[in-house]
N, C-alpha and C. Protein backbone atom coordinates (compact mmCIF):
# COMPACT_ATOMS: atom_id res chain seq x y z
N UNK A 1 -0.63 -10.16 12.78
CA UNK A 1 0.31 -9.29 13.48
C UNK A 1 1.63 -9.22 12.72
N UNK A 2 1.94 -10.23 11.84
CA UNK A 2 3.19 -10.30 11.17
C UNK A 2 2.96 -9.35 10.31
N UNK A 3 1.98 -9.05 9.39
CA UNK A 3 2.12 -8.53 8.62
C UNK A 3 2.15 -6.76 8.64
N UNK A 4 1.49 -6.30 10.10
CA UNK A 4 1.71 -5.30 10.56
C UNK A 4 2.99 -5.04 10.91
N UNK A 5 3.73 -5.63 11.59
CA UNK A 5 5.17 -5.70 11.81
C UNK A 5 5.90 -5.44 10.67
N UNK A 6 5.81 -5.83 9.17
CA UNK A 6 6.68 -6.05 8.07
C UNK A 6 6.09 -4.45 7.63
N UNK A 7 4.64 -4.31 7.64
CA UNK A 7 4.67 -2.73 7.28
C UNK A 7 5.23 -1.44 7.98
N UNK A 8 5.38 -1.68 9.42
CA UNK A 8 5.96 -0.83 10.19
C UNK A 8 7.06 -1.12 9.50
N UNK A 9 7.92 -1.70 9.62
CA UNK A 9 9.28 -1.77 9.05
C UNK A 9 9.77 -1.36 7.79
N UNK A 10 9.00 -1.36 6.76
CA UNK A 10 8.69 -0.82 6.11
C UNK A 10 8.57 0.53 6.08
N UNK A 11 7.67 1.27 6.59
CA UNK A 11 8.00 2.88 6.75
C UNK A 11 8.90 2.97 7.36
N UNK A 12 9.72 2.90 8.13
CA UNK A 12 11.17 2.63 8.86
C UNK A 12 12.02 2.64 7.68
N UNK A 13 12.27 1.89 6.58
CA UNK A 13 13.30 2.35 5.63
C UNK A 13 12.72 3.19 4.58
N UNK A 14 11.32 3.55 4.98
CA UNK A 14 11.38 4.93 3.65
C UNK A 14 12.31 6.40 4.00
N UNK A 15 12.95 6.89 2.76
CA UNK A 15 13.88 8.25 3.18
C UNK A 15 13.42 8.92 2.89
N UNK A 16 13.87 9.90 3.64
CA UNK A 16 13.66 11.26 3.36
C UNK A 16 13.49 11.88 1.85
N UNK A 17 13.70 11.09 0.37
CA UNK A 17 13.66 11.36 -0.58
C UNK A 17 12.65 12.04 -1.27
N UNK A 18 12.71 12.72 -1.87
CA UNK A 18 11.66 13.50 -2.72
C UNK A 18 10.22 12.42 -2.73
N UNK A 19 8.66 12.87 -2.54
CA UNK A 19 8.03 11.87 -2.57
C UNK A 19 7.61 11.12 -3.81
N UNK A 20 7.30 9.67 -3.77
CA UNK A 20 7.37 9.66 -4.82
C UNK A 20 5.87 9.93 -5.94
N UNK A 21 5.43 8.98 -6.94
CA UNK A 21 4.07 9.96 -7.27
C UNK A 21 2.71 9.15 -7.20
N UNK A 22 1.84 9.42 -7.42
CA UNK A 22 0.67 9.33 -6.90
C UNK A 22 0.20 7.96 -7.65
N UNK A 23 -0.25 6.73 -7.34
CA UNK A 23 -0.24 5.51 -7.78
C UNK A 23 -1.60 5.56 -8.75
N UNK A 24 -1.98 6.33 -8.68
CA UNK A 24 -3.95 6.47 -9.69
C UNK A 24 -3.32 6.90 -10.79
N UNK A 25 -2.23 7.82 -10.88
CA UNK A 25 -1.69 8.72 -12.05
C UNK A 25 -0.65 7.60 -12.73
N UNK A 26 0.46 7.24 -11.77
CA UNK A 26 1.37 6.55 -12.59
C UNK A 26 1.37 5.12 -13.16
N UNK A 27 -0.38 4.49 -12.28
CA UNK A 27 -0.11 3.10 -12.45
C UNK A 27 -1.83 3.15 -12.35
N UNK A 28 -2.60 3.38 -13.43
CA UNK A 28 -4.02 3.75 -13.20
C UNK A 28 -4.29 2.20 -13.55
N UNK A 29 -3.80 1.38 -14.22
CA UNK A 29 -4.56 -0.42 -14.60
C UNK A 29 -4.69 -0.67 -13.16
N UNK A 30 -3.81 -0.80 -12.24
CA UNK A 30 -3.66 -1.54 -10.53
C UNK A 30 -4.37 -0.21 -10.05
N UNK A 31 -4.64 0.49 -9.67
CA UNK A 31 -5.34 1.54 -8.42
C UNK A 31 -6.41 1.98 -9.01
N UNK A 32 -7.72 1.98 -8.98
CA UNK A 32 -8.74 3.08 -8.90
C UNK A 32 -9.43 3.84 -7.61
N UNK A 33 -9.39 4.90 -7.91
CA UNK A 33 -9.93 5.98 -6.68
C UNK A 33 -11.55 5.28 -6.71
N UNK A 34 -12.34 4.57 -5.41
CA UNK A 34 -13.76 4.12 -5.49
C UNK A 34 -14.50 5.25 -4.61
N UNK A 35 -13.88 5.79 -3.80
CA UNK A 35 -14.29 7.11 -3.04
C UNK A 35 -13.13 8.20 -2.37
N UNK A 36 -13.70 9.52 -2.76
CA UNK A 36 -12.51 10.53 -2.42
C UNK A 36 -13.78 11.48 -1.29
N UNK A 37 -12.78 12.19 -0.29
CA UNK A 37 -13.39 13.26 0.19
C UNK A 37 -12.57 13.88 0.59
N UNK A 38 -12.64 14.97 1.55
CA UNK A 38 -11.72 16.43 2.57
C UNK A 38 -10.84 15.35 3.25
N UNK A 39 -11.27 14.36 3.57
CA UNK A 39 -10.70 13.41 4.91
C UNK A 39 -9.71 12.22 4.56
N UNK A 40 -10.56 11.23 3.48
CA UNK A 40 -10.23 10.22 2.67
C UNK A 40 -10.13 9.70 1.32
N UNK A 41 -9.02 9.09 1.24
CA UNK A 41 -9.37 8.46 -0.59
C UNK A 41 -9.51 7.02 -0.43
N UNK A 42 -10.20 6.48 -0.85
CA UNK A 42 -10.19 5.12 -0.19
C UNK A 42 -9.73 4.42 -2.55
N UNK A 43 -9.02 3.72 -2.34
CA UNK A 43 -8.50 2.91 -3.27
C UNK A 43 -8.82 1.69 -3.24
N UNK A 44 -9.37 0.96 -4.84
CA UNK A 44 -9.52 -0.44 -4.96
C UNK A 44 -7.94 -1.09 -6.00
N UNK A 45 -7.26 -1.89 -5.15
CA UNK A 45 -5.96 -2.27 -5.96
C UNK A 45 -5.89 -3.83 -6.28
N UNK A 46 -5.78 -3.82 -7.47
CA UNK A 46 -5.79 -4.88 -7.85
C UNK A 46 -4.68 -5.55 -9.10
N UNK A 47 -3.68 -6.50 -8.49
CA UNK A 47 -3.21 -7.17 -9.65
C UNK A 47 -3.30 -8.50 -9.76
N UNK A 48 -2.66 -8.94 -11.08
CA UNK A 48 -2.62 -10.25 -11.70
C UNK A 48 -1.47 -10.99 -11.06
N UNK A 49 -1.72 -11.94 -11.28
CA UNK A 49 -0.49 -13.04 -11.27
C UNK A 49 1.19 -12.49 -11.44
N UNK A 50 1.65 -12.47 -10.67
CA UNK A 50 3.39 -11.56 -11.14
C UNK A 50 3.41 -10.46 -11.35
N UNK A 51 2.00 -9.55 -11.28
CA UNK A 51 2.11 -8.11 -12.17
C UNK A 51 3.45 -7.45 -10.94
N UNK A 52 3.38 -6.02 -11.50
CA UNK A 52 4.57 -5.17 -10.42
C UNK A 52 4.05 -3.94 -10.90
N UNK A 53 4.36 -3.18 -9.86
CA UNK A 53 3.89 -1.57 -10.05
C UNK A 53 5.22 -0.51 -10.65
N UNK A 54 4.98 0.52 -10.74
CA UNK A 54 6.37 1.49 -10.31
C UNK A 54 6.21 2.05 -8.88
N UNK A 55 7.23 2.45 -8.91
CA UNK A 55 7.92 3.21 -7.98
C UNK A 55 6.49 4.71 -7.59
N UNK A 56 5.93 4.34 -6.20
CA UNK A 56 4.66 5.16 -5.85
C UNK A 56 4.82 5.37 -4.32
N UNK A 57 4.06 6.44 -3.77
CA UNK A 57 4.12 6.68 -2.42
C UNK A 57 2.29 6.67 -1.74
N UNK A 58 2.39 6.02 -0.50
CA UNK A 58 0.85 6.39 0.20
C UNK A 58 0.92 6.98 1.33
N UNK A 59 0.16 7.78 1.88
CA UNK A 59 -0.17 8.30 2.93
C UNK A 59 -0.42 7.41 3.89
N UNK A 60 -0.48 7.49 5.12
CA UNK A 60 -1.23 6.42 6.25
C UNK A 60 -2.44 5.97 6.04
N UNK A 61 -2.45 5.03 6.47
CA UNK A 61 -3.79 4.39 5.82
C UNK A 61 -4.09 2.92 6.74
N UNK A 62 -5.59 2.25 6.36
CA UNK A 62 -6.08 1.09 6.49
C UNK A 62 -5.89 0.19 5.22
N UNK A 63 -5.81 -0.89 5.09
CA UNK A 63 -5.67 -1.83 4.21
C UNK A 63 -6.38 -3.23 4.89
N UNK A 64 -7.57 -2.95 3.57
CA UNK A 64 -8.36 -4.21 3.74
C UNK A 64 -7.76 -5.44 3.15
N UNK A 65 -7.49 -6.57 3.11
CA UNK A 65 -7.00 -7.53 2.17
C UNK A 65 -8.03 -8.26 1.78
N UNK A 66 -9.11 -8.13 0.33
CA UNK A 66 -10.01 -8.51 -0.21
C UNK A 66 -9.89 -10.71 -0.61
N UNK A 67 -8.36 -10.42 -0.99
CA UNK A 67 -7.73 -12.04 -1.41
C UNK A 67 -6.57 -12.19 -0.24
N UNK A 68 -5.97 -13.14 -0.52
CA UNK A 68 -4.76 -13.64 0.00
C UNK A 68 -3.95 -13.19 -0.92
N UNK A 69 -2.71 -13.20 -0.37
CA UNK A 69 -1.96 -12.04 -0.89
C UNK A 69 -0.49 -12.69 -0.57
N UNK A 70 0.22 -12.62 -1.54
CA UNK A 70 2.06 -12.72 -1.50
C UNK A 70 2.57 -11.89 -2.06
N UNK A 71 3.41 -11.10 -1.70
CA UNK A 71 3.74 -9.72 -2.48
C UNK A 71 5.32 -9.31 -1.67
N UNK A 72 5.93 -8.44 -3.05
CA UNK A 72 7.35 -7.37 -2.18
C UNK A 72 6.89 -6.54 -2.66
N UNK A 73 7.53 -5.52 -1.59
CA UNK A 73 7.71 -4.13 -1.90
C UNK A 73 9.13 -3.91 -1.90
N UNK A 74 9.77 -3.24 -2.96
CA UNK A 74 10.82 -2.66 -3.46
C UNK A 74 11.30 -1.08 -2.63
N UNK A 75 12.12 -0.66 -1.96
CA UNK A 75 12.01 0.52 -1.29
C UNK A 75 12.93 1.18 -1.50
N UNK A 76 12.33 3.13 -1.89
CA UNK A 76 13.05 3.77 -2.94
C UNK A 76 14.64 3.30 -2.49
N UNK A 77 15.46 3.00 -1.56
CA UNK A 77 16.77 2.84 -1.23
C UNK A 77 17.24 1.60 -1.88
N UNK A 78 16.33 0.75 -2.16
CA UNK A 78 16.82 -0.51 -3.13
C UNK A 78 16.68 -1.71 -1.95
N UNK A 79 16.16 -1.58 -0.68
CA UNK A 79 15.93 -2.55 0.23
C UNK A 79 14.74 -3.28 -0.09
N UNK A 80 14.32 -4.87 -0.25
CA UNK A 80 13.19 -5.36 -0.60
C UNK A 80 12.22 -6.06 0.74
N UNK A 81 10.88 -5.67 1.40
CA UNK A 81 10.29 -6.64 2.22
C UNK A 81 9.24 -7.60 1.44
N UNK A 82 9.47 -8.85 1.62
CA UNK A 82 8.09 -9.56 1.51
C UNK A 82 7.03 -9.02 2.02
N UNK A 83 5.77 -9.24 2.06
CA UNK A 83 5.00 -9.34 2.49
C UNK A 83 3.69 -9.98 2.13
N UNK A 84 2.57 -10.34 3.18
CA UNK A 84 2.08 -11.40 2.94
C UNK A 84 0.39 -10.74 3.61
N UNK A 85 -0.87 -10.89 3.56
CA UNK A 85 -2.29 -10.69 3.72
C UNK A 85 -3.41 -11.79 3.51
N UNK A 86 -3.72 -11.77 4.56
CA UNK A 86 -5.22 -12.98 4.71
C UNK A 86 -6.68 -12.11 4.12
N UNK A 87 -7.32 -12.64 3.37
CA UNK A 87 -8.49 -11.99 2.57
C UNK A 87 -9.39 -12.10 4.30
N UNK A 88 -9.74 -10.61 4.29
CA UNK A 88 -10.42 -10.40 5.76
C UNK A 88 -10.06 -9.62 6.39
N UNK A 89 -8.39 -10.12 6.25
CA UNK A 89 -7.60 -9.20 7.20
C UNK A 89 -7.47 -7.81 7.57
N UNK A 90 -7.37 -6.57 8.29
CA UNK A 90 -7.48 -5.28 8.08
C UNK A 90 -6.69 -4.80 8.81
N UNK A 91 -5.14 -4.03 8.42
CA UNK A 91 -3.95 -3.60 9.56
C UNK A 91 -3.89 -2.19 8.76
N UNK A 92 -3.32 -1.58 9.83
CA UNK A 92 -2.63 0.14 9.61
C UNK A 92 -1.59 0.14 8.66
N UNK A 93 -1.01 0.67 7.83
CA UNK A 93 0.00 1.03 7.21
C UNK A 93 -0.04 2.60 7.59
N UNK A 94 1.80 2.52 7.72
CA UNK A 94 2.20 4.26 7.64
C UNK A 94 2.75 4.37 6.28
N UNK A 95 2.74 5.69 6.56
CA UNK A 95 3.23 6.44 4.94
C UNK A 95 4.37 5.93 4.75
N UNK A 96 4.61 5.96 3.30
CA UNK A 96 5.15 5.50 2.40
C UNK A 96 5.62 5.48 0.92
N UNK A 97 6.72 5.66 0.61
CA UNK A 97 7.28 5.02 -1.14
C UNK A 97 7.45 3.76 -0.98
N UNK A 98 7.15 3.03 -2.36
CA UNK A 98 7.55 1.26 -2.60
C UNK A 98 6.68 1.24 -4.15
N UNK A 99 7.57 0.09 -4.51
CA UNK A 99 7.21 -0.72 -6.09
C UNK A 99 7.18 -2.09 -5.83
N UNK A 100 5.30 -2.22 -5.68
CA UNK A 100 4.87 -3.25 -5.74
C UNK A 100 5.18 -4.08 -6.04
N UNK A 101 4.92 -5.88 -5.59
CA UNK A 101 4.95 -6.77 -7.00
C UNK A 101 4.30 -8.05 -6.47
N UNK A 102 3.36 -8.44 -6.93
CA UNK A 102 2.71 -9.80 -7.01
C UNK A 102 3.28 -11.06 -6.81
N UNK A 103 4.08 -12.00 -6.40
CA UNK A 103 4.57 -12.44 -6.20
C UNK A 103 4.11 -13.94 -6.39
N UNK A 104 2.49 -13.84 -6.03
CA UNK A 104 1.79 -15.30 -6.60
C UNK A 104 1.45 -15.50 -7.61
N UNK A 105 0.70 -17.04 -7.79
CA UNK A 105 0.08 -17.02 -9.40
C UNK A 105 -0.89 -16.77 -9.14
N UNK A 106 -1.97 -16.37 -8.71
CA UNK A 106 -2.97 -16.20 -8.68
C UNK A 106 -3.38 -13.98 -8.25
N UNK A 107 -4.60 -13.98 -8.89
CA UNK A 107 -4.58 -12.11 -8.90
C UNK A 107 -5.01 -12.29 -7.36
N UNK A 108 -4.69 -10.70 -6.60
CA UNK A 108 -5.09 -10.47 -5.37
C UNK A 108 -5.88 -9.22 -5.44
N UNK A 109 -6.39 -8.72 -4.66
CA UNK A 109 -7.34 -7.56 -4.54
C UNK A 109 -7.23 -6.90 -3.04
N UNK A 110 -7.42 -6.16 -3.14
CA UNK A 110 -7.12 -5.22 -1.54
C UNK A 110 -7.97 -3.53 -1.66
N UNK A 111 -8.33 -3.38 -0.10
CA UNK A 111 -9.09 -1.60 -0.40
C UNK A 111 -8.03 -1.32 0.71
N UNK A 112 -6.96 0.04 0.34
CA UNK A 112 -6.85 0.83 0.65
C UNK A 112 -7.19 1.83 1.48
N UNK A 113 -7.89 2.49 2.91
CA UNK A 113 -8.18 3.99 2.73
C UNK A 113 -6.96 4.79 3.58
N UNK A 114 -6.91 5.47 2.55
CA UNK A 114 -5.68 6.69 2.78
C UNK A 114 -6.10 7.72 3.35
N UNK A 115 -5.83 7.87 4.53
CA UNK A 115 -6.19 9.16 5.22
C UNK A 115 -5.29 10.41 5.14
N UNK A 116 -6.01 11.20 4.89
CA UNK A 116 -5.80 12.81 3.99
C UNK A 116 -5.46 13.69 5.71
N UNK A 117 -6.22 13.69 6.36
CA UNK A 117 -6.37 14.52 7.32
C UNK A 117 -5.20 14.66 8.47
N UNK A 118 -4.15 14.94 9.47
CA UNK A 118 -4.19 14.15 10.57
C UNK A 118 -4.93 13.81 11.35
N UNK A 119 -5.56 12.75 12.58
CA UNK A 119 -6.10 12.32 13.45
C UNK A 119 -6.17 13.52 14.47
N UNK A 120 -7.11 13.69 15.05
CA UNK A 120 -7.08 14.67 16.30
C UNK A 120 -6.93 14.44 17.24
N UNK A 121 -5.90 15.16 18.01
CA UNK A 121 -5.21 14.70 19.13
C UNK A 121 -6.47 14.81 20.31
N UNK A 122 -5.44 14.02 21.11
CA UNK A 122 -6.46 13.85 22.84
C UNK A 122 -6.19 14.72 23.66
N UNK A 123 -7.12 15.48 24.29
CA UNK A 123 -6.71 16.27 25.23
C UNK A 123 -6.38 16.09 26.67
């Protein structure tokens, strides 16, 4: 639940700023696309020990946490959250800019799926 909390908060200080760019394009070693469709892209992300990303944006999404995980995100305003994932674990993220960064010694792994669509409302 903490770690859902730190991602809500998280989209909470993303701005209104131009978005930023697509993490397969600007940072293809850490993200590969493992399935795309009309609906979803689902992403396998993976870094090393200390690695760090640039500056990237995601859509709403699920996030599987494949490893355990210690990590910041950097946010385009210059505000930094920790954050932290149990290999198993599976919470919502909202959309978003941030620049990754690894934070342990050891590599982590995580799936992504980014939902393309909005959800359909209830009547």
């Amino acid at each position: 639940m903490r770690v859902l909390s730190v991602l809500v908060a998280l989209a909470s200080f993303t701005t209104s700023q131009a978005r930023a760019q697509d993490p397969t394009v600007v940072d293809s070693r850490h993200y590969r696309v493992v399935f795309e469709n009309d609906q979803v892209r689902v992403l396998r992300i993976t870094y090393g020990p200390h690695e760090r990303s640039v500056m990237h944006d995601h859509p709403a999404g699920v996030v599987v946490f494949l490893t355990d995980q210690r990590g910041k995100f950097t946010l385009p305003a210059g505000q930094t959250v920790e954050i932290a994932g149990r290999a198993g674990e599976a919470i919502w993220t909202e959309a978003g800019a941030h620049l990754p960064e690894n934070l342990g010694n050891e590599p982590f792994e995580l799936i992504l799926v980014e939902i393309k669509t909005p959800p359909a409302r209830a009547r």
